[in-house]
Protein backbone atom coordinates (compact mmCIF):
# COMPACT_ATOMS: atom_id res chain seq x y z
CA UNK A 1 -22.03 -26.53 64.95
CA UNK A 2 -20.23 -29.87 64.73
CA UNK A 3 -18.51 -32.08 62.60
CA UNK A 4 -19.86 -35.61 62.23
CA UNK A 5 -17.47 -38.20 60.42
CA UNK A 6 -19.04 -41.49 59.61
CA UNK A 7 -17.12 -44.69 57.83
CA UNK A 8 -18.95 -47.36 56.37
CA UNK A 9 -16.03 -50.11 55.97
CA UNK A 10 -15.59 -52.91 53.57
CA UNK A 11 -12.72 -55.28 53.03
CA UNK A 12 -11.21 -53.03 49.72
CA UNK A 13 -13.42 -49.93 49.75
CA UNK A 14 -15.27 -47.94 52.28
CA UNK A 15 -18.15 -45.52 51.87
CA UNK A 16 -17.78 -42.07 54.59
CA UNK A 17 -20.00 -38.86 55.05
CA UNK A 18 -18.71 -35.77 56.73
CA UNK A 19 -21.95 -33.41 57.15
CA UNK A 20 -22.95 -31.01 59.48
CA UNK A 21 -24.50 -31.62 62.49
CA UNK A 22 -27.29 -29.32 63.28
CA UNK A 23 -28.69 -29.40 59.60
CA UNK A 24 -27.19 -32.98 58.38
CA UNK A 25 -26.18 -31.59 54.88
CA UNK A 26 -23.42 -32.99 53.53
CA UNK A 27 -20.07 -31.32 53.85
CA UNK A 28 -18.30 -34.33 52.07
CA UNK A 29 -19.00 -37.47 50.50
CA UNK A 30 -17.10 -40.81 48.64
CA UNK A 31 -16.37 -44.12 48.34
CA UNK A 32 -12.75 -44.82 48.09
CA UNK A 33 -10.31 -47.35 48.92
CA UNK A 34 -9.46 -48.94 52.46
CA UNK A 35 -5.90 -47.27 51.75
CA UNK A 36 -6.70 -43.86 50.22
CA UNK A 37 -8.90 -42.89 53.62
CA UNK A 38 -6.38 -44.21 56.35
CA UNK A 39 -4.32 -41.44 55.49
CA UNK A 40 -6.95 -39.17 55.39
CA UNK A 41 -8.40 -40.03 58.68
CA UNK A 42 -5.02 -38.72 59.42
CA UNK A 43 -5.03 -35.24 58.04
CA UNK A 44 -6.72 -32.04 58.17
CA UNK A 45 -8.96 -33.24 55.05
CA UNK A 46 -11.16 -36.36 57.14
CA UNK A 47 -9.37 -36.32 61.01
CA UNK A 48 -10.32 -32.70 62.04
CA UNK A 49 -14.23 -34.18 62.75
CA UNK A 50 -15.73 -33.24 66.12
CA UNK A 51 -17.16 -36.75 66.27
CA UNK A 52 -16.38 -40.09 64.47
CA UNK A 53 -18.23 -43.03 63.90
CA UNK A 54 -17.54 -46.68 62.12
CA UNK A 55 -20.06 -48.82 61.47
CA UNK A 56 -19.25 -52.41 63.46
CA UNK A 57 -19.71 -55.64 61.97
CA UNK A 58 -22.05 -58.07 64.51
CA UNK A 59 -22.67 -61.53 64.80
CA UNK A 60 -25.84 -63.26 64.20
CA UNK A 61 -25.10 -66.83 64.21
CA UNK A 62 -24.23 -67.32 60.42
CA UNK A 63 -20.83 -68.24 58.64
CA UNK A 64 -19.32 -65.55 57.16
CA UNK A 65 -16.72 -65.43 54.59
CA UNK A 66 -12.86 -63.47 55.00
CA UNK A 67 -14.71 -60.39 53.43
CA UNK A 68 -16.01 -60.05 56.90
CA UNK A 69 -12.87 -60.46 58.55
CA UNK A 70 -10.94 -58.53 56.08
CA UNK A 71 -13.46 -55.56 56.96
CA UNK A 72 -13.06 -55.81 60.58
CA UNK A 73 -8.84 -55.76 59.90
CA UNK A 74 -10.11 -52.45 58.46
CA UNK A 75 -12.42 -51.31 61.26
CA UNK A 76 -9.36 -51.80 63.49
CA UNK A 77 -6.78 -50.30 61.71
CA UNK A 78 -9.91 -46.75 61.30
CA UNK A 79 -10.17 -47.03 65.11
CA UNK A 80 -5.81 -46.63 65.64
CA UNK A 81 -6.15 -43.94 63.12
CA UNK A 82 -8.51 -41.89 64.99
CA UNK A 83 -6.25 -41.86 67.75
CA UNK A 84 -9.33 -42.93 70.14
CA UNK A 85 -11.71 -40.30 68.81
CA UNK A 86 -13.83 -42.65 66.94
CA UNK A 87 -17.18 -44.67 68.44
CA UNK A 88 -18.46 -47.90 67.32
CA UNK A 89 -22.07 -48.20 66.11
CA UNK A 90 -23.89 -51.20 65.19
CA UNK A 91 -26.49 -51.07 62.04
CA UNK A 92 -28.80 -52.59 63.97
CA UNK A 93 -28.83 -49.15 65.62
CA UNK A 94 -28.95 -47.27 62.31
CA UNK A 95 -31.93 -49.42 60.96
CA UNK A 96 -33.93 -49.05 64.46
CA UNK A 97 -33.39 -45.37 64.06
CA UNK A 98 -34.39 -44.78 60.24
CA UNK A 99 -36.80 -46.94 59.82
CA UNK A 100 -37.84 -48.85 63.66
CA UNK A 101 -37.14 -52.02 62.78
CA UNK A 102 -34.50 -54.03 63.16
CA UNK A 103 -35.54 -55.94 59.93
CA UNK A 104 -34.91 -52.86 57.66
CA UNK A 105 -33.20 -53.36 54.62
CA UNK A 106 -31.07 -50.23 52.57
CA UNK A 107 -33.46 -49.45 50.19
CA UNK A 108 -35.47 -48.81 53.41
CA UNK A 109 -33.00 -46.77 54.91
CA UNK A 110 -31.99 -44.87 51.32
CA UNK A 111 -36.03 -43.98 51.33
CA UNK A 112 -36.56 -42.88 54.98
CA UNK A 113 -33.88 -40.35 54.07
CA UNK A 114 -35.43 -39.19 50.89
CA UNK A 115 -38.38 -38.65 52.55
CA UNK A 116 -37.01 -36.40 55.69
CA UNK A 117 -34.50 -34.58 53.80
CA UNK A 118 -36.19 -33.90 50.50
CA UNK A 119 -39.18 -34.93 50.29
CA UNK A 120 -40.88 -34.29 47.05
CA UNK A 121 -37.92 -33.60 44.88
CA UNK A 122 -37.10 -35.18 41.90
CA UNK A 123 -34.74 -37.60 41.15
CA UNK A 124 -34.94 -39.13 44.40
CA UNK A 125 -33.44 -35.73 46.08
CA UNK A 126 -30.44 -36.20 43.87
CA UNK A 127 -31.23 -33.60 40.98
CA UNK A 128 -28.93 -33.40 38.22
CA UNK A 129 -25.30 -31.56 37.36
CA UNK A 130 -26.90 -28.11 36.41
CA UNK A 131 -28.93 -28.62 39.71
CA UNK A 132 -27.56 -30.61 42.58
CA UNK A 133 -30.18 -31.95 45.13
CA UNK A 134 -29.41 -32.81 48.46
CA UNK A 135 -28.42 -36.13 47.24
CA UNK A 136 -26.40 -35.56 44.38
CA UNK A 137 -23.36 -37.92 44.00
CA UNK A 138 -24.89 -40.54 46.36
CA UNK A 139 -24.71 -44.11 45.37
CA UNK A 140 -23.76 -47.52 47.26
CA UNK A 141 -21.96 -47.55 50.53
CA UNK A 142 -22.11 -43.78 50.59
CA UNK A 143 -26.14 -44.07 51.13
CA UNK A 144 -25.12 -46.55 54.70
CA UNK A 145 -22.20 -43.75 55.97
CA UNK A 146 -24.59 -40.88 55.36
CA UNK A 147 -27.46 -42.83 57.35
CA UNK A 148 -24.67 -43.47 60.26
CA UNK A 149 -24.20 -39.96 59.91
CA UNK A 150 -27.33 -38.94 60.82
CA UNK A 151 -27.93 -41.00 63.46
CA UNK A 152 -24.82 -39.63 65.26
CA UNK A 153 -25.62 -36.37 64.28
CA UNK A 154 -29.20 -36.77 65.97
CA UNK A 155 -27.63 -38.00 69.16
CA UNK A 156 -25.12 -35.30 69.49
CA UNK A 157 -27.54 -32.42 69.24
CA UNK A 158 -30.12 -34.12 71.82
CA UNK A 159 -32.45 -34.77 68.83
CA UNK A 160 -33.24 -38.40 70.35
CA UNK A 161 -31.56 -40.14 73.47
């Protein structure tokens, strides 16, 4: 069993996923800000991850604003933290790999892992405080990390190539 970490950066805040692996349940789950997890990528509480991935901004043409630059400040300073550990993954990647097309929005994503990880429960797999689904706490950013997750997970135990 491994340890997958995945970061889902922004310019102030960034959404991350620690789960498991072989059965993708999550171990951990937030959305904090850029400078609560640097430390923490540093410690025994994010940095002990067998494998670490950070979602990479790409170009497509457009303008972008300094959000955009301000999260790839970010992505760089994740990268130094991880002392070389981390891997960069593009979401093109995650969206071909959730949903097989490149052209896949979140709620996409968010739905293709409803439906493979629970499938049928209520709530949209998140259940409620008496009775946490597999989802509970998700929202936002966390929904992107935990798909990045996955994907890496998948890779490192041969699920797909």
């Amino acid at each position: 069993m491994s340890i997958v970490l995945a970061i889902d950066p922004g310019n102030t805040e960034t959404g991350y996923a620690l789960i498991c692996s072989e059965t993708c349940r999550p171990i951990d789950i937030g959305k904090v800000d850029n400078h609560e997890l640097l430390p923490r990528l540093l410690c025994a509480d994010l940095g002990n991850a067998d494998v670490t991935a950070i979602e990479m901004v790409a170009s497509y043409g457009m303008a972008v604003g300094k959000e955009v630059f301000e999260t790839c400040v970010w992505i760089g300073r994740y990268l130094q933290a991880s002392e070389g550990k981390a891997g960069l993954v593009y979401r093109r990647d995650v969206k071909l790999h959730h949903c097989h097309s490149s052209k896949a929005k979140d709620s996409n994503i968010t739905q293709a892992l409803i439906d493979r990880f629970a499938s049928g429960q209520p709530n949209r797999g998140k259940g409620t405080k008496a009775a946490p689904g597999f989802f509970y706490g998700f929202k936002a950013d966390i929904w992107q990390a935990y798909a990045l997750a996955v994907l890496v997970a998948d890779r490192h135990e041969g699920r797909i190539q």
